[in-house]
PDB file of N, CA and C in Angstrom:
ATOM      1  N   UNK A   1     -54.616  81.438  50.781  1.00  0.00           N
ATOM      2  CA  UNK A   1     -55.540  81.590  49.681  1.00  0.00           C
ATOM      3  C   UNK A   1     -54.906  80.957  48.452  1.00  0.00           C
ATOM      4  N   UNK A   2     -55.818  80.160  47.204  1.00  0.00           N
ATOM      5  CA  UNK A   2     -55.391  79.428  46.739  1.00  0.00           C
ATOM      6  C   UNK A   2     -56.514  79.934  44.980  1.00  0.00           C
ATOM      7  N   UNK A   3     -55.694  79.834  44.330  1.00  0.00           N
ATOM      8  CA  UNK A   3     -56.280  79.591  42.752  1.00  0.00           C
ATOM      9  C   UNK A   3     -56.537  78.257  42.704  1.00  0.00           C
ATOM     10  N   UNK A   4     -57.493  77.539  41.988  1.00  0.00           N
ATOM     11  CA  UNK A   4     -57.746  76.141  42.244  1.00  0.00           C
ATOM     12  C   UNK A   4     -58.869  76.036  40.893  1.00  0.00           C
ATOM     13  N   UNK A   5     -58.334  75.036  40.344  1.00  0.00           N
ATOM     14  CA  UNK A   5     -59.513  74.198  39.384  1.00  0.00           C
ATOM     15  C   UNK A   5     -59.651  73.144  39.526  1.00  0.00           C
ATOM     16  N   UNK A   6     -61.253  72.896  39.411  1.00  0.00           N
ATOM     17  CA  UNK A   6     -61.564  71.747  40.130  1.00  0.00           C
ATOM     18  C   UNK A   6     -61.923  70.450  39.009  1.00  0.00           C
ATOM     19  N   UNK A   7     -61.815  69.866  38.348  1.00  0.00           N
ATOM     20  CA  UNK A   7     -62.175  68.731  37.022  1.00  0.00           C
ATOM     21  C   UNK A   7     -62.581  67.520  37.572  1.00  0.00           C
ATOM     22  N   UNK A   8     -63.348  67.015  36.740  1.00  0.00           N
ATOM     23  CA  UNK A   8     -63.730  65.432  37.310  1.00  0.00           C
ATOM     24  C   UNK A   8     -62.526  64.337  36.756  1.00  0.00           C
ATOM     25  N   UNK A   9     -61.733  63.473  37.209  1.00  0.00           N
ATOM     26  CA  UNK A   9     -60.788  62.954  36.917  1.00  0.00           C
ATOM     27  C   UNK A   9     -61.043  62.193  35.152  1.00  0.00           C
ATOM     28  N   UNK A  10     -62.180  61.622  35.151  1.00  0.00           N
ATOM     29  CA  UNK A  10     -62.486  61.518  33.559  1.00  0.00           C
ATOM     30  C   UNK A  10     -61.725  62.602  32.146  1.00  0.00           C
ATOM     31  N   UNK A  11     -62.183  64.237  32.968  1.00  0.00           N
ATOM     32  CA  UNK A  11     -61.866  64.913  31.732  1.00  0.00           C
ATOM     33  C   UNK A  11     -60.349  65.317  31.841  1.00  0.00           C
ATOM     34  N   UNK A  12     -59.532  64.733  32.809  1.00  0.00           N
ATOM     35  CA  UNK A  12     -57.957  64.906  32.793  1.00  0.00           C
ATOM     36  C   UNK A  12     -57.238  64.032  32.338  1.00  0.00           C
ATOM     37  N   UNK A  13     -55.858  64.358  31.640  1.00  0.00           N
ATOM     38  CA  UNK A  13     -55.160  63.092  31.041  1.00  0.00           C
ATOM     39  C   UNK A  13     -54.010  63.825  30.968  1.00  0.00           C
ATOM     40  N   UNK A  14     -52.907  63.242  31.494  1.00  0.00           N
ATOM     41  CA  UNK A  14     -51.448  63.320  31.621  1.00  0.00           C
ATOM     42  C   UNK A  14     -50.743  62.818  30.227  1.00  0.00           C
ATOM     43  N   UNK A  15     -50.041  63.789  29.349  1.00  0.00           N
ATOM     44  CA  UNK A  15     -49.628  63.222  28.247  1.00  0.00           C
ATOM     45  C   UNK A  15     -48.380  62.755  28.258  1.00  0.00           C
ATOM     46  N   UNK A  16     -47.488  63.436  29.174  1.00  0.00           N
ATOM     47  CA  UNK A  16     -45.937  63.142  29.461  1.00  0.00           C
ATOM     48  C   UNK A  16     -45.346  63.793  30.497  1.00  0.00           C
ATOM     49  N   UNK A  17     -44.256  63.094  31.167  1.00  0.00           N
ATOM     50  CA  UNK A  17     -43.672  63.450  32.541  1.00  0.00           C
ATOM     51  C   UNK A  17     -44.564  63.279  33.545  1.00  0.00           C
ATOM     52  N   UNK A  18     -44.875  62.026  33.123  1.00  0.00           N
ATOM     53  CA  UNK A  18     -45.712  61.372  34.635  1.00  0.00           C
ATOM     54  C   UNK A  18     -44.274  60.785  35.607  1.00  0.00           C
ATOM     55  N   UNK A  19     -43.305  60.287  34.947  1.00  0.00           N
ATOM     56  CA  UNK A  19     -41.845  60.117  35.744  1.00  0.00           C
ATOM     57  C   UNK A  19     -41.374  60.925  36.527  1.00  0.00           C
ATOM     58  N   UNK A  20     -41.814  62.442  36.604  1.00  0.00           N
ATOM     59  CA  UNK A  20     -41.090  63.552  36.583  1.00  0.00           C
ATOM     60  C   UNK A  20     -42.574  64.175  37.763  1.00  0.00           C
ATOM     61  N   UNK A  21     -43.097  63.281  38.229  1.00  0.00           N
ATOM     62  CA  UNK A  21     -44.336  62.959  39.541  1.00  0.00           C
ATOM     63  C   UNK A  21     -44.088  62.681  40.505  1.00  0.00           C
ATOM     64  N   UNK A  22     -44.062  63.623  41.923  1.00  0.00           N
ATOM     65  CA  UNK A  22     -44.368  62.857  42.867  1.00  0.00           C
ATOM     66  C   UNK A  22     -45.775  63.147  43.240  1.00  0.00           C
ATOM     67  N   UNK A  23     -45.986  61.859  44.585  1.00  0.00           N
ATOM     68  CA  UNK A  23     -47.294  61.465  44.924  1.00  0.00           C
ATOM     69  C   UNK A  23     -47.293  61.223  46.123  1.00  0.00           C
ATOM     70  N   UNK A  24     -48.234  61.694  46.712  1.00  0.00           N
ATOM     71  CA  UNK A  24     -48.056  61.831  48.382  1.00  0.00           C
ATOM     72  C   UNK A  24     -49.523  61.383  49.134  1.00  0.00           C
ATOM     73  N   UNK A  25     -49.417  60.544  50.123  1.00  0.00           N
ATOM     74  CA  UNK A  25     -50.774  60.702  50.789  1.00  0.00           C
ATOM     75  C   UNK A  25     -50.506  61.015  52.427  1.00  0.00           C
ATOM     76  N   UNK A  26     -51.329  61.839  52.638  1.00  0.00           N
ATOM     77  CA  UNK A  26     -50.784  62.502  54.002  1.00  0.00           C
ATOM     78  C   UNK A  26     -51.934  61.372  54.910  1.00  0.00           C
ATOM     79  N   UNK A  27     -52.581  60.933  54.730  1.00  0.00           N
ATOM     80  CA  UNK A  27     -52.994  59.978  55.928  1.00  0.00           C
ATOM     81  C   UNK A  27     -51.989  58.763  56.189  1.00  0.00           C
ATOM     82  N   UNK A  28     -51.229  58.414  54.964  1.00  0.00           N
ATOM     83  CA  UNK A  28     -50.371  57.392  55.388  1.00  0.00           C
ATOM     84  C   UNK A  28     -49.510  57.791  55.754  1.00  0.00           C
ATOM     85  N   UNK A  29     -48.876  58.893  55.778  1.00  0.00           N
ATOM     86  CA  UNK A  29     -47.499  59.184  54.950  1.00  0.00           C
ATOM     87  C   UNK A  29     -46.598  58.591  54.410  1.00  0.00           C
ATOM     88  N   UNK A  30     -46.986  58.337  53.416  1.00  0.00           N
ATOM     89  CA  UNK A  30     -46.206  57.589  52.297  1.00  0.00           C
ATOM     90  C   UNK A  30     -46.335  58.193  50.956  1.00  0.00           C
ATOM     91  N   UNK A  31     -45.130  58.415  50.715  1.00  0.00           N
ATOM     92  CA  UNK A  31     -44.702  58.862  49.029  1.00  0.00           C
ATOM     93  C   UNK A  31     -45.088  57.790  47.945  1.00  0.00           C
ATOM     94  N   UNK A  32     -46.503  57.554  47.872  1.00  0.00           N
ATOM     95  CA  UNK A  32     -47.463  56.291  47.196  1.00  0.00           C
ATOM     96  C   UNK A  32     -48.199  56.972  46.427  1.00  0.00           C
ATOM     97  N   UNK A  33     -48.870  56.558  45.114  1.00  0.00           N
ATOM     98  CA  UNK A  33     -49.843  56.960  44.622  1.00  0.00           C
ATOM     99  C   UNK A  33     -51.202  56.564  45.326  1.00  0.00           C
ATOM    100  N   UNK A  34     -51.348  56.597  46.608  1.00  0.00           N
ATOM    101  CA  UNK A  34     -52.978  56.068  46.970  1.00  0.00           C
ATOM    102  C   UNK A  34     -53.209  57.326  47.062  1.00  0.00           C
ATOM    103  N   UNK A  35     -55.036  56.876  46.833  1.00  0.00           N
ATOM    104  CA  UNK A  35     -55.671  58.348  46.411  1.00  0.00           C
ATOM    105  C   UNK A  35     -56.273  58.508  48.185  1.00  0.00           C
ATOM    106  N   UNK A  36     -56.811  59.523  48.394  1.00  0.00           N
ATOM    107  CA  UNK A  36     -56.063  60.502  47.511  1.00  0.00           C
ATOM    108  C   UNK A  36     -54.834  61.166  48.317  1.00  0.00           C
ATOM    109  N   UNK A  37     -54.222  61.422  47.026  1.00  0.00           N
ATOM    110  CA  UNK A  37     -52.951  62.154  47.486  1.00  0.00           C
ATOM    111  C   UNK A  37     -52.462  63.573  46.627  1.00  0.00           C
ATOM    112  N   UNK A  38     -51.208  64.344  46.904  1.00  0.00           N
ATOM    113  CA  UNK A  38     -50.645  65.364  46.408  1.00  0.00           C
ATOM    114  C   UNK A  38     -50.059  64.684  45.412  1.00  0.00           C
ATOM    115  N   UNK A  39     -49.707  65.551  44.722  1.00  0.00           N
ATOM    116  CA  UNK A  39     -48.669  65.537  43.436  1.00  0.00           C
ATOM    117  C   UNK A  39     -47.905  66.596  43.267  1.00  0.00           C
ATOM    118  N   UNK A  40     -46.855  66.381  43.015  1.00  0.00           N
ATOM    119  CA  UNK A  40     -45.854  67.721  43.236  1.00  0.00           C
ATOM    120  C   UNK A  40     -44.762  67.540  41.967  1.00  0.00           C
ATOM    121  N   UNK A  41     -43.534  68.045  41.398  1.00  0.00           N
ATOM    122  CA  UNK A  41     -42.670  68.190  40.699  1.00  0.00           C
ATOM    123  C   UNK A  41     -41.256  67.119  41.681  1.00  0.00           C
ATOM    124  N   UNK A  42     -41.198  66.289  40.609  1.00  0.00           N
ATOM    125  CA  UNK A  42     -39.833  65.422  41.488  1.00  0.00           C
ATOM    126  C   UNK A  42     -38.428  65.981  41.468  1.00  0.00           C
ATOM    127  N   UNK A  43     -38.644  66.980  40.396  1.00  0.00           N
ATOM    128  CA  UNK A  43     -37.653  67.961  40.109  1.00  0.00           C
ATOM    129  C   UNK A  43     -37.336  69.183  41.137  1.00  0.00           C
ATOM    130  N   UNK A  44     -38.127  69.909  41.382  1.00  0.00           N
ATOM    131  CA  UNK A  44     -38.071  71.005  42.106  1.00  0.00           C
ATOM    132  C   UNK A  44     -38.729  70.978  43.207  1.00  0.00           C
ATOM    133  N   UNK A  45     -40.058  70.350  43.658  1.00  0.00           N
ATOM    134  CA  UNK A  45     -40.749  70.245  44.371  1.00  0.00           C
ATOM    135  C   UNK A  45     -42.330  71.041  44.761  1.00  0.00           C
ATOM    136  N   UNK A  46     -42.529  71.856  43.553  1.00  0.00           N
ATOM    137  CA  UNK A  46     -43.307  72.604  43.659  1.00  0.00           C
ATOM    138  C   UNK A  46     -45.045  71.506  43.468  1.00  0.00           C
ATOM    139  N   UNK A  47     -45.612  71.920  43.870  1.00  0.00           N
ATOM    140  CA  UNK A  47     -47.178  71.087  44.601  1.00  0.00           C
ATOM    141  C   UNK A  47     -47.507  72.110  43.372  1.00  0.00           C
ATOM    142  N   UNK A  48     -48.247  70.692  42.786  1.00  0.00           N
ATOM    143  CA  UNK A  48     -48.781  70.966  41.409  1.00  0.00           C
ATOM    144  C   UNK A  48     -50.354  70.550  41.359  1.00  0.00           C
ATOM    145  N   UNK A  49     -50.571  69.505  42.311  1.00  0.00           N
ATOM    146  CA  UNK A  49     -52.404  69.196  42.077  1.00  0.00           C
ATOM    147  C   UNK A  49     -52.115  68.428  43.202  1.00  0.00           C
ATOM    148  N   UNK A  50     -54.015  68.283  43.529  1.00  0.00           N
ATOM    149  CA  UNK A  50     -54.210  67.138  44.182  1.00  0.00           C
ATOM    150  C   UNK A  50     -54.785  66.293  43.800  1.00  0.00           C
ATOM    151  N   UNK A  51     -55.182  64.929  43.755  1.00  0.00           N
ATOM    152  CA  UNK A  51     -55.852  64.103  42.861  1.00  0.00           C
ATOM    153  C   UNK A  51     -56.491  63.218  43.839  1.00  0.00           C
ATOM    154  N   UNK A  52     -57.965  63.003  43.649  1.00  0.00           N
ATOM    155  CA  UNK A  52     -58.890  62.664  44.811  1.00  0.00           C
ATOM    156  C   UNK A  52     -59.821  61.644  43.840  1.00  0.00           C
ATOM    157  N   UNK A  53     -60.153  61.018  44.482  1.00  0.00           N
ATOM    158  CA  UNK A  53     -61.111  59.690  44.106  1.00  0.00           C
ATOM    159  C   UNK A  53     -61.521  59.894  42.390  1.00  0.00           C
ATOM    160  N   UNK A  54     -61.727  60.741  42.702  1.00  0.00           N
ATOM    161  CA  UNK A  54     -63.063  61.156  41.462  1.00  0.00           C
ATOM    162  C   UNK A  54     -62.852  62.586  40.598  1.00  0.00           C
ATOM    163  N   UNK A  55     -61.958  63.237  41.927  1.00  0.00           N
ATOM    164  CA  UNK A  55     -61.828  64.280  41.277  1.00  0.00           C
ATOM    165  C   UNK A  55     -59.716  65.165  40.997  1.00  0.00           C
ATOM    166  N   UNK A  56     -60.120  66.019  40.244  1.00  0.00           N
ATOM    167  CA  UNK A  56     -58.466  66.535  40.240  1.00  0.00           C
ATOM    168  C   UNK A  56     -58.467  68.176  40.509  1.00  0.00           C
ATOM    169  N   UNK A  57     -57.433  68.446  41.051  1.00  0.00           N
ATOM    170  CA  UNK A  57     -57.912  69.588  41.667  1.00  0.00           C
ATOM    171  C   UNK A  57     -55.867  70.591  41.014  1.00  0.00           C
ATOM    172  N   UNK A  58     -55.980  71.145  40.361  1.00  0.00           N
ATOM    173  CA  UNK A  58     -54.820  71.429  40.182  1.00  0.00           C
ATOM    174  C   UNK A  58     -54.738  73.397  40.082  1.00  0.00           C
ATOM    175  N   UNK A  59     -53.684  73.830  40.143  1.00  0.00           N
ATOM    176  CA  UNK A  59     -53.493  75.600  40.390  1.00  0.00           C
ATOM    177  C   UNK A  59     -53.195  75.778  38.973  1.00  0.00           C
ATOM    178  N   UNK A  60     -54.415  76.838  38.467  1.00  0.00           N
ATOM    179  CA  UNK A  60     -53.773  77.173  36.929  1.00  0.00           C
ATOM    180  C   UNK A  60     -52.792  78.342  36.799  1.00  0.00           C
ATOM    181  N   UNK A  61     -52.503  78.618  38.163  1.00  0.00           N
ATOM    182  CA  UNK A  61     -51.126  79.905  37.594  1.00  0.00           C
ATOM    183  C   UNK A  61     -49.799  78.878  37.448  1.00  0.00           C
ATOM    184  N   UNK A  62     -49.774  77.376  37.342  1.00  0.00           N
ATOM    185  CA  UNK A  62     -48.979  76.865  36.740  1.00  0.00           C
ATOM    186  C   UNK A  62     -49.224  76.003  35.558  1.00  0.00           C
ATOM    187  N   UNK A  63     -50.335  76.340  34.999  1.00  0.00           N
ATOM    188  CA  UNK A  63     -50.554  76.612  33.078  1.00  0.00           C
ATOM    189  C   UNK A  63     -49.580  76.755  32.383  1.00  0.00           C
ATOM    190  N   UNK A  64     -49.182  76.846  31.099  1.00  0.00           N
ATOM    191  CA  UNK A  64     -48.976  77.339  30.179  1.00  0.00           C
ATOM    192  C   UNK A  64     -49.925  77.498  29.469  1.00  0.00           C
ATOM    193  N   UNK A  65     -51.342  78.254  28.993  1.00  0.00           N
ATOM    194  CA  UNK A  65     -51.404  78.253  28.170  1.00  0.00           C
ATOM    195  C   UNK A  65     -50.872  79.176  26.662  1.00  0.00           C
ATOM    196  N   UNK A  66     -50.779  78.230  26.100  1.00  0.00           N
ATOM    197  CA  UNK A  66     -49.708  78.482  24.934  1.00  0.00           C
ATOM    198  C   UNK A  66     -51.041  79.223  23.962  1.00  0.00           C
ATOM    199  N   UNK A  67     -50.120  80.132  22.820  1.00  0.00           N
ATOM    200  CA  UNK A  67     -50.779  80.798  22.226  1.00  0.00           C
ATOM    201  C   UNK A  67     -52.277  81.221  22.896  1.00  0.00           C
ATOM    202  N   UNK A  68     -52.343  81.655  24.508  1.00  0.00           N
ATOM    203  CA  UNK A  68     -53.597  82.783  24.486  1.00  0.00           C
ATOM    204  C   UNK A  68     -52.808  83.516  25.662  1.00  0.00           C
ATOM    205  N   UNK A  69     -53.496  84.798  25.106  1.00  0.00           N
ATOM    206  CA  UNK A  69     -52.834  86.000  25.872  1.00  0.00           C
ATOM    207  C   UNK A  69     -53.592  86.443  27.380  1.00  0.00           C
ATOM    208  N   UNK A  70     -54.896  85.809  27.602  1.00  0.00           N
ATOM    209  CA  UNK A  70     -55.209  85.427  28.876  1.00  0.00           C
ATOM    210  C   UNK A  70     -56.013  84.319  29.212  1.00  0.00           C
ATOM    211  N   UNK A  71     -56.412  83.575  30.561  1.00  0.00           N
ATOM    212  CA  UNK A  71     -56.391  82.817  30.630  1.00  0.00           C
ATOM    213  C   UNK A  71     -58.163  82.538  30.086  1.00  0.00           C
ATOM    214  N   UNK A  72     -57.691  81.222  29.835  1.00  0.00           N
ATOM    215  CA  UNK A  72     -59.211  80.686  29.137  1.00  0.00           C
ATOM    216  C   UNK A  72     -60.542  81.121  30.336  1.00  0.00           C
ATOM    217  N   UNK A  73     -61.385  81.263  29.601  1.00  0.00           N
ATOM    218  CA  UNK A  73     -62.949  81.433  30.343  1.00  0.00           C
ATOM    219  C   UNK A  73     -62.889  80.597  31.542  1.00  0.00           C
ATOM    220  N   UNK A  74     -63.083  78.375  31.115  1.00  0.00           N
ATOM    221  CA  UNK A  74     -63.356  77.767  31.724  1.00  0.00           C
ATOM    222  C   UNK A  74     -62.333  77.680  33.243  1.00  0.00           C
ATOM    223  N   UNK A  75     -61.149  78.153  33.216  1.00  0.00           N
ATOM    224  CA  UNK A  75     -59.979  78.778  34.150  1.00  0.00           C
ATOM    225  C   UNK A  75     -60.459  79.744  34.900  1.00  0.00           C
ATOM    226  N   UNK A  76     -61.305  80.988  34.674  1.00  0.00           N
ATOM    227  CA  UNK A  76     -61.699  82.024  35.734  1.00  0.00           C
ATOM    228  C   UNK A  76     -62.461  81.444  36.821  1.00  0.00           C
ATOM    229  N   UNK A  77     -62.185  81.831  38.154  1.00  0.00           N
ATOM    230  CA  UNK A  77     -63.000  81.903  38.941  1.00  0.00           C
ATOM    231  C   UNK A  77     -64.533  82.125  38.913  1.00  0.00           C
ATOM    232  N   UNK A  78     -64.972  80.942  39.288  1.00  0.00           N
ATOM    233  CA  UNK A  78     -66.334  81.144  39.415  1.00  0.00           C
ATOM    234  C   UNK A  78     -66.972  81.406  40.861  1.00  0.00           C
ATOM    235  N   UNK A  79     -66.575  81.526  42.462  1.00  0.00           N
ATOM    236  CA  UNK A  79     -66.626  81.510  43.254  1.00  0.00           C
ATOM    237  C   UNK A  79     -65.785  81.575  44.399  1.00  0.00           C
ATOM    238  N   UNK A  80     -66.130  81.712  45.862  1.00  0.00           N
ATOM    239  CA  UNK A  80     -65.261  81.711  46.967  1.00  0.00           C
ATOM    240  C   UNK A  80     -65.403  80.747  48.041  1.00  0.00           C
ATOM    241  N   UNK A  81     -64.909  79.960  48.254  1.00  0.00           N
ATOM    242  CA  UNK A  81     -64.739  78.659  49.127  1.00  0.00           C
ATOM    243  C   UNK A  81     -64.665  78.728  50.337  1.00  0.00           C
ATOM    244  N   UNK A  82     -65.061  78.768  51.529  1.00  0.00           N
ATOM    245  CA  UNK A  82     -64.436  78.362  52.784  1.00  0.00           C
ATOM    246  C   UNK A  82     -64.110  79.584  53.459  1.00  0.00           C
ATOM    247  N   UNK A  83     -64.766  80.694  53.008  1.00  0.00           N
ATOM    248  CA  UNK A  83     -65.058  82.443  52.769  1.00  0.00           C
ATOM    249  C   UNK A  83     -65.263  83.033  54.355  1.00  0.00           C
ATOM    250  N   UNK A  84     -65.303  82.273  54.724  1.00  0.00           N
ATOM    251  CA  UNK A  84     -65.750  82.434  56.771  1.00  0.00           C
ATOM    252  C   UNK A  84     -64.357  82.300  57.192  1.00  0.00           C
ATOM    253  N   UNK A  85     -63.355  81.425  56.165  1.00  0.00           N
ATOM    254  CA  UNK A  85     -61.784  81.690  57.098  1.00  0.00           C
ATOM    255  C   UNK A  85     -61.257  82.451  56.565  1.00  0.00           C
ATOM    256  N   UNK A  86     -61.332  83.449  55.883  1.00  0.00           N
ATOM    257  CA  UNK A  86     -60.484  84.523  55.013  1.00  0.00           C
ATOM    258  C   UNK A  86     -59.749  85.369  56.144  1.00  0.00           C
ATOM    259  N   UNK A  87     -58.804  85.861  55.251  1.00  0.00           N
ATOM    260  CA  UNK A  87     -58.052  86.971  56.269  1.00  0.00           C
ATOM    261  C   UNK A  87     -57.835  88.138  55.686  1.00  0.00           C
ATOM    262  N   UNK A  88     -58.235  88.149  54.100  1.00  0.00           N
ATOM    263  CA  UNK A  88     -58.934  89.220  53.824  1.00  0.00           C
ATOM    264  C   UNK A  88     -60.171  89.599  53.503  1.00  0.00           C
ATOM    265  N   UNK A  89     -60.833  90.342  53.290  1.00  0.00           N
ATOM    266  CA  UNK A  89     -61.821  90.401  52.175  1.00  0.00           C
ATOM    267  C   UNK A  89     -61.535  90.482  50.958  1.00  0.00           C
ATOM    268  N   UNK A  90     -62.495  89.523  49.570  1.00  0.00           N
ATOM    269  CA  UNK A  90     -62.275  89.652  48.759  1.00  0.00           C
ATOM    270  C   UNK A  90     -63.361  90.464  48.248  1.00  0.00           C
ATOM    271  N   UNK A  91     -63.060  91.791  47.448  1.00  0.00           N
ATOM    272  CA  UNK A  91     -63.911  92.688  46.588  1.00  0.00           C
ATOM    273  C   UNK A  91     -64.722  92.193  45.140  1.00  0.00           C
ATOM    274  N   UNK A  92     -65.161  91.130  45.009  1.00  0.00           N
ATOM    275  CA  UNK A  92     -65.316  90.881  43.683  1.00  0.00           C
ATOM    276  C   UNK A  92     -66.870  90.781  43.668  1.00  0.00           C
ATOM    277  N   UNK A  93     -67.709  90.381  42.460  1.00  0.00           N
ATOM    278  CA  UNK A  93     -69.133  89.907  42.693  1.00  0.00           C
ATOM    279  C   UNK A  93     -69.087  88.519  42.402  1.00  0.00           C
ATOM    280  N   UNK A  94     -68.400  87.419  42.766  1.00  0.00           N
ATOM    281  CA  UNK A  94     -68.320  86.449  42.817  1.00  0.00           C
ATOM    282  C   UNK A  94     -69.125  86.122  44.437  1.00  0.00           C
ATOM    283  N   UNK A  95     -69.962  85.020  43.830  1.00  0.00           N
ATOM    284  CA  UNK A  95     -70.370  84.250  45.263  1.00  0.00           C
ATOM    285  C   UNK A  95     -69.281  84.047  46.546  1.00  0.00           C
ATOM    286  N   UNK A  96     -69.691  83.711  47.792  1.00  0.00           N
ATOM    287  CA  UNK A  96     -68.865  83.555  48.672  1.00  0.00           C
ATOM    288  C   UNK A  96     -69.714  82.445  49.707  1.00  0.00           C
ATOM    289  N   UNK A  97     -69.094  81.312  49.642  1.00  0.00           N
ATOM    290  CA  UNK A  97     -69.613  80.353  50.370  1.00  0.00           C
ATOM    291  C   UNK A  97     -68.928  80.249  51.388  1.00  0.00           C
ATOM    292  N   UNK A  98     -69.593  79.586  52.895  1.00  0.00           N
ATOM    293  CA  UNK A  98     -69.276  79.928  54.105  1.00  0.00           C
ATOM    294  C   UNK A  98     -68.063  78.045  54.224  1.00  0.00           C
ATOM    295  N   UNK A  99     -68.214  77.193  53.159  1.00  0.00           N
ATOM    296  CA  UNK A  99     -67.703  75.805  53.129  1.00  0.00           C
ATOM    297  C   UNK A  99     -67.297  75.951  51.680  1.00  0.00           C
ATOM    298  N   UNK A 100     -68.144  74.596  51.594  1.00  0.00           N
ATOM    299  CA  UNK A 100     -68.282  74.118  49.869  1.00  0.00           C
ATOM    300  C   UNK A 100     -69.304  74.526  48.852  1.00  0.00           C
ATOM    301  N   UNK A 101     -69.327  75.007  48.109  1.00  0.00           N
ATOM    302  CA  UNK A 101     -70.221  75.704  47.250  1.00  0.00           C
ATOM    303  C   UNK A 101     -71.338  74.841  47.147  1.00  0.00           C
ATOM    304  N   UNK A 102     -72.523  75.565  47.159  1.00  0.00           N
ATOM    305  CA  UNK A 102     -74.021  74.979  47.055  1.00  0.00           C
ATOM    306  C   UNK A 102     -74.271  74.317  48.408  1.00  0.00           C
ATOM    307  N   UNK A 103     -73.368  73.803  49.083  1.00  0.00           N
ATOM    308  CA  UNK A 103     -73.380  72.866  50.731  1.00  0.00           C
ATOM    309  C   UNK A 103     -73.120  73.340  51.766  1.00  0.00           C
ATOM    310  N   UNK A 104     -73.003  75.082  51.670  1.00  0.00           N
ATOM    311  CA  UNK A 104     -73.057  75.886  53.013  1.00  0.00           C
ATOM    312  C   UNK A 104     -73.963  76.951  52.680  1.00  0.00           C
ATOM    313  N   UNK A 105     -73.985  77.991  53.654  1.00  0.00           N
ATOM    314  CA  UNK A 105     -74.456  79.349  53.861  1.00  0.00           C
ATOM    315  C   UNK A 105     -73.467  80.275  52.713  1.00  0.00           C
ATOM    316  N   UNK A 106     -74.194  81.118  52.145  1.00  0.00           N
ATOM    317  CA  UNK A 106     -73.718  81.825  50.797  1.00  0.00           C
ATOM    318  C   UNK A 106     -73.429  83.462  52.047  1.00  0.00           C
ATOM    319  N   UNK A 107     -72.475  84.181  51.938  1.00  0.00           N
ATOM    320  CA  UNK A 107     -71.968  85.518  52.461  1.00  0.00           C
ATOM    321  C   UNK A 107     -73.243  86.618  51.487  1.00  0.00           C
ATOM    322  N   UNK A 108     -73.232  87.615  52.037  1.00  0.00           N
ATOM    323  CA  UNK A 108     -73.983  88.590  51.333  1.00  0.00           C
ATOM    324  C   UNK A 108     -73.187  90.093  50.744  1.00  0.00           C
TER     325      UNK A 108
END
């Protein structure tokens, strides 16, 4: 199970420590920037986003956001993904899609 935000690559922009990037594509395997691929910390190794044609997909429990004491609105969960492979149940009133949101069967 995964925290995940999903952005259209337009509204993302890397300001510094793009050096400090790795980039992975698992169909080649090659440590390449072809899309799409992972991105991880060249430092430590921790898998930081994935970055796909069009879109960027990165985990906000590795945020900072600075000066707020919880996490922004547009950051909360809006839904449940792929909800047919769970291995738990999740208790929330958030939707639960059986795939991809709006493109499968919704859980009840």
């Amino acid at each position: 199970m995964q925290w995940a935000a999903i952005f259209y690559k337009h509204d993302v922009r890397i300001t510094e420590g793009i050096d400090h990037l790795n980039f992975y594509n698992n169909e080649l395997n090659k440590y390449e920037r072809i899309l799409p691929c992972k991105v991880s910390c060249a430092l430590c190794g921790t898998l930081i986003a994935d970055e796909g044609r069009n879109m960027w997909l990165a985990f906000p429990s590795l945020f900072n956001f600075e000066g707020v004491s919880k996490v922004p609105i547009k950051f909360k969960p809006t839904c449940h993904i792929f909800y047919g492979m769970r291995v738990i149940d999740i208790n929330d009133d958030l939707p639960k899609w059986s795939g991809h949101k709006n493109q499968s069967p919704k859980f009840d």
